[in-house]
Protein backbone atom coordinates (compact mmCIF):
# COMPACT_ATOMS: atom_id res chain seq x y z
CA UNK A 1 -111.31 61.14 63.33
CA UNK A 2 -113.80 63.12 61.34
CA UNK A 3 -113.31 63.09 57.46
CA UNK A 4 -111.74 65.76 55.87
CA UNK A 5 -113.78 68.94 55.29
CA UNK A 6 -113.47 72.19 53.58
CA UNK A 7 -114.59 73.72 56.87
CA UNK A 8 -111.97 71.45 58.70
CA UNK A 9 -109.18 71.62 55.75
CA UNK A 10 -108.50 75.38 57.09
CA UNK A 11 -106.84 74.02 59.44
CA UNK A 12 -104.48 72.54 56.72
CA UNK A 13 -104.66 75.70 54.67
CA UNK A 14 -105.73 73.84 52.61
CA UNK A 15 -109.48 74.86 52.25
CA UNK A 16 -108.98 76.07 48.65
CA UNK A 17 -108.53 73.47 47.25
CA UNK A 18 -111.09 70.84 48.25
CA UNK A 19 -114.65 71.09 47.31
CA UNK A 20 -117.64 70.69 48.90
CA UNK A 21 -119.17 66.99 48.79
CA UNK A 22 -122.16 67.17 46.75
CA UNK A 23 -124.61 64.20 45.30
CA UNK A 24 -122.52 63.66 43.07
CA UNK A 25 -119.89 61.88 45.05
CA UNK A 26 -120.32 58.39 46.32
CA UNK A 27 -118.36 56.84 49.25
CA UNK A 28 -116.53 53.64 48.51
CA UNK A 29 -114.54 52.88 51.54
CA UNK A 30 -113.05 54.83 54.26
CA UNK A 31 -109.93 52.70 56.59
CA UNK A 32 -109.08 54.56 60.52
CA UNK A 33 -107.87 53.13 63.52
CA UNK A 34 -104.73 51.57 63.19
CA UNK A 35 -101.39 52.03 63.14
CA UNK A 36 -99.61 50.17 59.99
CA UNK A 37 -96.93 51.14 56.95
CA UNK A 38 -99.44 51.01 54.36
CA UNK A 39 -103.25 51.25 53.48
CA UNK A 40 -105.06 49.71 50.45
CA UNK A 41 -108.26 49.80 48.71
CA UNK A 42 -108.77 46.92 46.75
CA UNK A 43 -111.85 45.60 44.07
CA UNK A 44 -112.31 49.25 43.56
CA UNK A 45 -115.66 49.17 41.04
CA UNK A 46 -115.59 51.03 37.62
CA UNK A 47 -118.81 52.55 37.56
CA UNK A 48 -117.46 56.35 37.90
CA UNK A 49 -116.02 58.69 35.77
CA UNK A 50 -113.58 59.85 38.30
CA UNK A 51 -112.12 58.68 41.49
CA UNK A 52 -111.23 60.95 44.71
CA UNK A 53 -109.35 59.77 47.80
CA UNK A 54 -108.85 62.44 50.59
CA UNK A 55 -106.47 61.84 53.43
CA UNK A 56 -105.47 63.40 56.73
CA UNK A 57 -102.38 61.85 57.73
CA UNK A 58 -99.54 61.32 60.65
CA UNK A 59 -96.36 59.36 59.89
CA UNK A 60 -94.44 57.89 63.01
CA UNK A 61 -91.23 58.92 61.77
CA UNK A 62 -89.05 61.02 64.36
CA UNK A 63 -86.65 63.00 62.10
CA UNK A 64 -86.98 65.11 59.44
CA UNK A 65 -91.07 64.95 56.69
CA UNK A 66 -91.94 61.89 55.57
CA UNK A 67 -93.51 61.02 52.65
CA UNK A 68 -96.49 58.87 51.44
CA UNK A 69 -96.02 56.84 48.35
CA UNK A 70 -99.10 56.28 45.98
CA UNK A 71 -99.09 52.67 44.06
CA UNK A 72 -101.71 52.05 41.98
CA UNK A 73 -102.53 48.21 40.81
CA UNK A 74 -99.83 47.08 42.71
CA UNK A 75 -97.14 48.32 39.80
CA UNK A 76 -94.38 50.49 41.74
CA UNK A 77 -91.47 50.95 39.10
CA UNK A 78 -90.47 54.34 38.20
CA UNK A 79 -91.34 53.66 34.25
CA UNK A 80 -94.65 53.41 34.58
CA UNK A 81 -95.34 56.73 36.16
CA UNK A 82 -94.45 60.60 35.01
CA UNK A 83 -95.23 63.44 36.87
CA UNK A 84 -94.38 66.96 37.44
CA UNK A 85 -94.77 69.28 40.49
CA UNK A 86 -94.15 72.16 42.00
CA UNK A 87 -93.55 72.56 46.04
CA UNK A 88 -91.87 75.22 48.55
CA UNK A 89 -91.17 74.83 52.09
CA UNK A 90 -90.66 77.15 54.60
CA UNK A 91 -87.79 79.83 54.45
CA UNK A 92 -87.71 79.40 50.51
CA UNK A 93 -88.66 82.70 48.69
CA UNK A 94 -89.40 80.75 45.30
CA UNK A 95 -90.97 77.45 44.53
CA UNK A 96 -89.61 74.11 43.16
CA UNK A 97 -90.32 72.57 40.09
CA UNK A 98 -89.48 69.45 37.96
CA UNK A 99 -90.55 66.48 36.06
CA UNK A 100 -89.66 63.03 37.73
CA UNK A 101 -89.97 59.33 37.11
CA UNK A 102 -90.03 58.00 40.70
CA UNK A 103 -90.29 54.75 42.24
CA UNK A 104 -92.03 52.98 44.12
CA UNK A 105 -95.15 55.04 42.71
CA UNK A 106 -95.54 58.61 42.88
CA UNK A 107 -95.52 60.41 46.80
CA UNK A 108 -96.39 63.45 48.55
CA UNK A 109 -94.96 64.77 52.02
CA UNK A 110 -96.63 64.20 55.46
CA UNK A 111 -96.12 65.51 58.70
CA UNK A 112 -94.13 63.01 61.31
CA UNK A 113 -94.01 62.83 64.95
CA UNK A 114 -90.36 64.64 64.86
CA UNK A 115 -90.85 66.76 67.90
CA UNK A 116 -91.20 69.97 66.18
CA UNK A 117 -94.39 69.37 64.97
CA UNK A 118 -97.13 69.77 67.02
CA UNK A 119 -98.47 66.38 68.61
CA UNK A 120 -101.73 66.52 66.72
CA UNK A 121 -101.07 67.81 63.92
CA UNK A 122 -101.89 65.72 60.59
CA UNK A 123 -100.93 66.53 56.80
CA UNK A 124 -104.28 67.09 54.47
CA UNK A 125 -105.26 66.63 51.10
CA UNK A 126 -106.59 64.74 48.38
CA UNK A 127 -105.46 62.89 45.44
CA UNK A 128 -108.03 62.71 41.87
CA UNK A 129 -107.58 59.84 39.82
CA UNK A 130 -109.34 61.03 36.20
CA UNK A 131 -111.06 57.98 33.43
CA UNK A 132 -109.78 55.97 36.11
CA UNK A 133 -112.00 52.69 34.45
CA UNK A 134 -111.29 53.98 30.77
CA UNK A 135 -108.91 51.15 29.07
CA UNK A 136 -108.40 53.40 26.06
CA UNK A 137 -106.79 56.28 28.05
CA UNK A 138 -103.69 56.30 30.11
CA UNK A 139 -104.15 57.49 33.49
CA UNK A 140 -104.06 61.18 35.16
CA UNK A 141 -103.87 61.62 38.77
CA UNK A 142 -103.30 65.22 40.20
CA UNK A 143 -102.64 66.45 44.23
CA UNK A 144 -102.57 69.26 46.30
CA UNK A 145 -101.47 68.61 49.34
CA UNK A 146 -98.38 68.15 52.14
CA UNK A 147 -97.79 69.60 55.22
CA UNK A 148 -96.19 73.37 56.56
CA UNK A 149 -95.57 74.58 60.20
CA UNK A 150 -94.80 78.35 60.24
CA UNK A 151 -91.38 79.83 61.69
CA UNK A 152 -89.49 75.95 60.85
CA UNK A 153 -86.79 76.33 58.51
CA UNK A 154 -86.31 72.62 57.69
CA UNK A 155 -89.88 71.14 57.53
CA UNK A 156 -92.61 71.39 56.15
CA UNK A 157 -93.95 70.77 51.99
CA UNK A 158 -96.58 71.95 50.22
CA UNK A 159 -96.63 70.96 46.77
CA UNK A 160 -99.20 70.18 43.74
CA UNK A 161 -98.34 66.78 41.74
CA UNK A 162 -99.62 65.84 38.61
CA UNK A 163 -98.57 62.16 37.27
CA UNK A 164 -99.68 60.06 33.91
CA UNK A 165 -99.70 56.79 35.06
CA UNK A 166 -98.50 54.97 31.69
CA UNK A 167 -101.71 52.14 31.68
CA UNK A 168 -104.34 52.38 29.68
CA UNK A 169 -105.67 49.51 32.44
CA UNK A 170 -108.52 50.38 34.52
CA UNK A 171 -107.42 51.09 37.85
CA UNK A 172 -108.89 48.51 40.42
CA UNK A 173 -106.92 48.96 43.53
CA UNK A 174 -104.66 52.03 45.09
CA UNK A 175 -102.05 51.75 47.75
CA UNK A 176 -101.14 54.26 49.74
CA UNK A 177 -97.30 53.77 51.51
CA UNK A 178 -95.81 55.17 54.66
CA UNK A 179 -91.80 55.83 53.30
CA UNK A 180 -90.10 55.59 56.45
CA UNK A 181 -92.56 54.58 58.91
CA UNK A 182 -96.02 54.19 60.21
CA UNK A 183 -99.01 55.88 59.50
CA UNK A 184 -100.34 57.19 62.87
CA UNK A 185 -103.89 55.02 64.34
CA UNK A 186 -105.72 58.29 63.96
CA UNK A 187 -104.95 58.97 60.60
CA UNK A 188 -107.52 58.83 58.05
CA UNK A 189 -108.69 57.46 54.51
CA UNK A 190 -111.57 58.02 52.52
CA UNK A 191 -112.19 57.23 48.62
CA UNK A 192 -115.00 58.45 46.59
CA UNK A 193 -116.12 57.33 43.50
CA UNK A 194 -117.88 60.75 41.29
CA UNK A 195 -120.30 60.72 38.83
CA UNK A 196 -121.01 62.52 35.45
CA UNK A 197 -118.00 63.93 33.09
């Protein structure tokens, strides 16, 4: 599956949002091609200023969204993350918002293979993970992302998360968790590290 585009993100709509690669961004790792509850990136080096991990995902779940947990450094108790957000769904004519602790991690919803989505059709987005490597700074991490499907009343998210992550310890590996299933063997991972401020 190809990476995640801004050309290929319309599909998404979520082309907005993501940027255009430039030099500045370095590839760290990139996991495809199987079909398992979770994905990790591990030994993650601390030689950028920022970190970005882009996704296009399918959960094997046959009812209802799913949703993708994020767990950094292994810690998934509600304390040590805050974060707000704000989503809609279809049918809704105003948007959600609210401030949550949540365990495990923080999460974001993804398309499933409930029947009334399309058989192809994968969630986008990315996740930014600021002074990542700084120890004096607790952590920010901020998404856009989620899935929609037009004319369903009772699926579909699109929401924009931002979390403190309450560490001030250099992030070094970041989990990403399938809630209540598997992540499909054609979804996709990819984590950059970026340079400059």
């Amino acid at each position: 599956m190809p990476l995640l585009t801004t050309q290929s993100a319309k599909g998404y709509g979520l082309a907005t949002f993501l940027p255009t690669v430039a030099g500045a961004f370095e590839s760290i790792a990139t996991i495809t091609g199987s079909s398992t509850s979770s994905v990790e990136f591990t030994n993650i080096p601390g030689t950028f200023s920022k970190l970005q991990l882009r996704y296009s995902v399918r959960s094997s779940r046959t009812a209802g969204n799913d949703y993708m947990n994020i767990i950094v450094n292994g810690v998934s108790t509600g304390s040590s993350y805050v974060y707000s957000y704000v989503e809609n769904s279809p049918g809704n004519t105003a948007a959600t918002a609210g401030i949550a602790n949540y365990a495990p991690g923080i999460s974001t919803y993804i398309s499933s293979a409930n029947t009334s989505f399309p058989a192809d059709f994968h969630s986008g987005g990315y996740i930014d993970f600021i002074d990542y490597a700084d120890d004096n700074k607790n952590k920010m991490i901020w998404s856009p992302g989620g899935t929609y499907i037009a004319n369903a009343s009772t699926l579909g998210r699109v929401s924009v998360m931002g979390c403190i992550r309450l560490s001030t310890t250099a992030i070094t590996s970041i989990k990403l968790q399938c809630a209540n299933g598997s992540f499909s063997a054609d979804s996709h991972f990819a984590l950059y590290g970026i340079k400059g401020s």
